[in-house]
Protein backbone atom coordinates (compact mmCIF):
# COMPACT_ATOMS: atom_id res chain seq x y z
CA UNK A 1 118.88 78.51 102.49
CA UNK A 2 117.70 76.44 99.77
CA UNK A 3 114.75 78.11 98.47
CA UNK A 4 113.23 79.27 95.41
CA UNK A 5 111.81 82.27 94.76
CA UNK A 6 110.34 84.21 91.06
CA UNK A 7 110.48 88.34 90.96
CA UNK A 8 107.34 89.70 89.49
CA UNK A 9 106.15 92.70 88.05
CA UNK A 10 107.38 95.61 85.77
CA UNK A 11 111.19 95.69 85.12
CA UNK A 12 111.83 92.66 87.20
CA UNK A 13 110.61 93.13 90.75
CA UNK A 14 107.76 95.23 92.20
CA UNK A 15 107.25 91.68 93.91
CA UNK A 16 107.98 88.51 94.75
CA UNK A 17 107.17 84.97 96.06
CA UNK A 18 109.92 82.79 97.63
CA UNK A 19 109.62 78.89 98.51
CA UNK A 20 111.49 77.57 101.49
CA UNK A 21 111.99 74.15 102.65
CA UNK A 22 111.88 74.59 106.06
CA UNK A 23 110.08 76.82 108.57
CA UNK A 24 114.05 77.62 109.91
CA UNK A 25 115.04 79.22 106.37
CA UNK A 26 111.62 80.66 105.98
CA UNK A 27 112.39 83.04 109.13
CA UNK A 28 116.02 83.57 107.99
CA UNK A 29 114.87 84.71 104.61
CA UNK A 30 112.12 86.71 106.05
CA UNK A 31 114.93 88.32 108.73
CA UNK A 32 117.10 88.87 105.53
CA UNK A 33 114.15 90.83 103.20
CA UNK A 34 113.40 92.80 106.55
CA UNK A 35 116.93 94.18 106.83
CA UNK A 36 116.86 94.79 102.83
CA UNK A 37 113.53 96.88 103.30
CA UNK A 38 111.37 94.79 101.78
CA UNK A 39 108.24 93.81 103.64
CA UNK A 40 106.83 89.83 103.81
CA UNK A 41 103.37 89.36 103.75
CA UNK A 42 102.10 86.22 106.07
CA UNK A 43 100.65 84.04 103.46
CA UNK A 44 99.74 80.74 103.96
CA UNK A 45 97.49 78.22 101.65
CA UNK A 46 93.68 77.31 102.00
CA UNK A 47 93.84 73.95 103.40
CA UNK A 48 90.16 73.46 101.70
CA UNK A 49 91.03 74.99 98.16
CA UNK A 50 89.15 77.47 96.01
CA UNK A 51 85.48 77.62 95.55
CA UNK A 52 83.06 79.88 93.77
CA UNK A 53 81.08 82.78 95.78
């Protein structure tokens, strides 16, 4: 697929985030975690940044 991704958390893994480089292996991956049991979360990027509340 092409991707990168970086476990997090205690022991190795209580999460994750993955980067894909296309929308095509984003699905596949997403597919692939859902048949493993492990849920994706629909994140997607500010497009106007932080700011301070």
């Amino acid at each position: 697929m092409g991707g990168a991704g970086k476990p997090s958390g205690a022991g190795g893994g209580d999460c994750g985030i993955a980067f894909m480089p296309t929308e095509k292996s984003a699905r596949q991956l997403k597919v692939s975690w859902e048949k493993a049991g492990i849920q994706a979360l629909d994140l997607q990027i500010c497009p106007v940044g932080a700011a301070a509340l």
